[in-house]
C-alpha atoms as a PDB file:
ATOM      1  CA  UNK A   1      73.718 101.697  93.834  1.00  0.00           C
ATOM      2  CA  UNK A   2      74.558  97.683  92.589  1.00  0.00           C
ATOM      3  CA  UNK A   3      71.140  96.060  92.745  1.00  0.00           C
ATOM      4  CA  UNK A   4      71.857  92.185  94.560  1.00  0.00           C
ATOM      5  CA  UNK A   5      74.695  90.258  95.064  1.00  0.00           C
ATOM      6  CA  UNK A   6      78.046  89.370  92.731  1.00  0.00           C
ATOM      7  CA  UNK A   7      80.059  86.739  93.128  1.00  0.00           C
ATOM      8  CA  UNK A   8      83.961  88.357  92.289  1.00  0.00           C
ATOM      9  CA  UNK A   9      84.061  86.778  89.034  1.00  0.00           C
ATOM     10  CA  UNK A  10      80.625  88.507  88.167  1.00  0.00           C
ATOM     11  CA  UNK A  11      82.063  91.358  89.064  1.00  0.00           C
ATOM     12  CA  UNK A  12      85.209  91.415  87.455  1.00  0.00           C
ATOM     13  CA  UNK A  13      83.572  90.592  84.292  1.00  0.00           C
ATOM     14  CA  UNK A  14      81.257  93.517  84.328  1.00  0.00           C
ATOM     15  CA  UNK A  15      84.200  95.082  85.414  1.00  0.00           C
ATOM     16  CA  UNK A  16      85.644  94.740  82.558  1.00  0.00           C
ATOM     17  CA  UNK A  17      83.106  95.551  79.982  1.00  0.00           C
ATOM     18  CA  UNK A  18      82.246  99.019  81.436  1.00  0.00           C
ATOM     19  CA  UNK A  19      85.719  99.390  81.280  1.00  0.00           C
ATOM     20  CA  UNK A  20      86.044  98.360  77.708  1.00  0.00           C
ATOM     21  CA  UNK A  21      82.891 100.682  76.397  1.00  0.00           C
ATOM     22  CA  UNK A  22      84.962 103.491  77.638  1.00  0.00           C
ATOM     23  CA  UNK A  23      88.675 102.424  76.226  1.00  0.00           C
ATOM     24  CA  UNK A  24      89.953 101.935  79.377  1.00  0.00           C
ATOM     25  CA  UNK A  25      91.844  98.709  80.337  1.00  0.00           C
ATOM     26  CA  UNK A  26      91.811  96.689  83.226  1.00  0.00           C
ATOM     27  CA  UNK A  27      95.162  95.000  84.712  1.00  0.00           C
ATOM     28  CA  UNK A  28      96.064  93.617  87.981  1.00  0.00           C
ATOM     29  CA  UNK A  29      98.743  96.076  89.186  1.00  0.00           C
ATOM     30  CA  UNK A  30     101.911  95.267  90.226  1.00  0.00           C
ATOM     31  CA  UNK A  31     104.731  96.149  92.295  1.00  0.00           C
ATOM     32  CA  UNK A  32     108.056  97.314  91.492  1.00  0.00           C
ATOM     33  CA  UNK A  33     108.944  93.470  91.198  1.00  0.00           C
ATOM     34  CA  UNK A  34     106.513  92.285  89.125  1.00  0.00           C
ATOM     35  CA  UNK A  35     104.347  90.730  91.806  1.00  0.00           C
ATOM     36  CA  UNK A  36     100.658  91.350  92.198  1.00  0.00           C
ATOM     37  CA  UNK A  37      99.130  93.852  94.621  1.00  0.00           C
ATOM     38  CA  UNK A  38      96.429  92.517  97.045  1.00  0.00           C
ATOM     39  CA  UNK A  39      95.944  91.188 100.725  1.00  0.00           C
ATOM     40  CA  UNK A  40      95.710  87.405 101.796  1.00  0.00           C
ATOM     41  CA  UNK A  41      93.424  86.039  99.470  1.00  0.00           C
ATOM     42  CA  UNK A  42      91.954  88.977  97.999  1.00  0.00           C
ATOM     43  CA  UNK A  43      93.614  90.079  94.872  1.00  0.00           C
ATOM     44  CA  UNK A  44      93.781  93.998  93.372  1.00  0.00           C
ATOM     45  CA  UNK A  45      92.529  95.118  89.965  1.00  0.00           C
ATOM     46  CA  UNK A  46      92.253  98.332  88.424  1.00  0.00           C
ATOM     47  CA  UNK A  47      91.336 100.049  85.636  1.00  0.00           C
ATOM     48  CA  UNK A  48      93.913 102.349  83.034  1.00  0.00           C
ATOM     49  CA  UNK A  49      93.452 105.332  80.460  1.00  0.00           C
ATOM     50  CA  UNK A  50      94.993 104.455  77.325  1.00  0.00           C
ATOM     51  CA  UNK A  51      98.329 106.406  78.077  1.00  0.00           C
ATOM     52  CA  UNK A  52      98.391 103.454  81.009  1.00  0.00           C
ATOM     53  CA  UNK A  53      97.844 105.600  84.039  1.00  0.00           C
ATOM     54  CA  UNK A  54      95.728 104.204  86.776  1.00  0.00           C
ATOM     55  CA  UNK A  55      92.207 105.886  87.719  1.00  0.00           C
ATOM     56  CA  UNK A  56      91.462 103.485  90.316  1.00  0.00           C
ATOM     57  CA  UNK A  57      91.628 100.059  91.508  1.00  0.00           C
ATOM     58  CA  UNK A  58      89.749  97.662  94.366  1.00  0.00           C
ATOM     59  CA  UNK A  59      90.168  94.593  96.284  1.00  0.00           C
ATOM     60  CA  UNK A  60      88.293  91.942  95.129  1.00  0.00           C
ATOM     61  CA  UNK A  61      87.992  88.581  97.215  1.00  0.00           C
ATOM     62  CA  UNK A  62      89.525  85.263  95.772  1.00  0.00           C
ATOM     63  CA  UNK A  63      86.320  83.121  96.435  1.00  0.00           C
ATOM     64  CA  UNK A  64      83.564  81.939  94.367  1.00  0.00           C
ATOM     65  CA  UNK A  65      80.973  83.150  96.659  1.00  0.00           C
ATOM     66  CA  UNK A  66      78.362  85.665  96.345  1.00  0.00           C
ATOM     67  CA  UNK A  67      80.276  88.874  98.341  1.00  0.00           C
ATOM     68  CA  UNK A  68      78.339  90.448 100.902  1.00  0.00           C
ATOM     69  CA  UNK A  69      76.030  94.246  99.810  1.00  0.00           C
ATOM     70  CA  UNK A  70      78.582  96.154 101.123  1.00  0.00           C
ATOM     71  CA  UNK A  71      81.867  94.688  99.817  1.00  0.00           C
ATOM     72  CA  UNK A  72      79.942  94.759  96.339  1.00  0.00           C
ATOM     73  CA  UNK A  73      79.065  98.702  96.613  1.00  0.00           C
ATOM     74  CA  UNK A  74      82.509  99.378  97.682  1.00  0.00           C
ATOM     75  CA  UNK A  75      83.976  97.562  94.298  1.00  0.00           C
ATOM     76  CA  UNK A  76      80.802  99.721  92.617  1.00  0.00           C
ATOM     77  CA  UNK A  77      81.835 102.987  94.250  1.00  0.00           C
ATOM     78  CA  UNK A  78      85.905 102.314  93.637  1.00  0.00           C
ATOM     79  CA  UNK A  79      84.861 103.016  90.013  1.00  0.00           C
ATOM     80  CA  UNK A  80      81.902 104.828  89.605  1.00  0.00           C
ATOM     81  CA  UNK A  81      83.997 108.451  89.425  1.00  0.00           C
ATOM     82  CA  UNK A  82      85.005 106.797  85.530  1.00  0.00           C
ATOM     83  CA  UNK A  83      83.073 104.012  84.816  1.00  0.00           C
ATOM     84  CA  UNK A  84      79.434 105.910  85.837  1.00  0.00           C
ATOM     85  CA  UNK A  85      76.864 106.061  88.662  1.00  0.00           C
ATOM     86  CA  UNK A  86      75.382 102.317  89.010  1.00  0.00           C
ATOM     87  CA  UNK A  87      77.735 101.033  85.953  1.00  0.00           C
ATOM     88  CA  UNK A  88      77.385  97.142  87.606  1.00  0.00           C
ATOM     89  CA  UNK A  89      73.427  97.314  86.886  1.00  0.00           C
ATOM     90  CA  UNK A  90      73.950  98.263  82.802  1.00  0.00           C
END
């Protein structure tokens, strides 16, 4: 379990290096139309195998604010099944 609060950018950025120790890539995805997938202000990213298949994605807000515990364990647990238990804390 994440130890403290991230802000989104924190978390995107460690985010992204788990992803990149284990060759996987991280996009925002889109829809059909080219346009990004999230909700009001809170945009989606997810991480992809190298054949570009998605294993799993999260909502991450669009502030600069430290997120609340359990908005940051849910972005932990989204993708822990590829990325490891407690991969935000390595």
């Amino acid at each position: 379990m994440v130890k403290g609060q991230r802000t989104p950018q924190q978390a995107l950025k460690l985010l992204r290096a788990a992803a990149r120790a284990m060759d996987y890539t991280v996009k925002q995805p889109t829809k059909s139309g080219g346009k990004s997938i999230g909700k009001g202000s809170h945009e989606a990213w997810a991480i992809y195998d190298e054949q570009g298949n998605e294993l799993a994605r999260s909502l991450f807000p669009g502030h600069r604010r430290d997120m609340s515990p359990t908005v940051t364990r849910s972005i932990e647990e989204a993708f822990e099944e590829h990325l490891g238990k407690g991969w935000m804390d390595k």
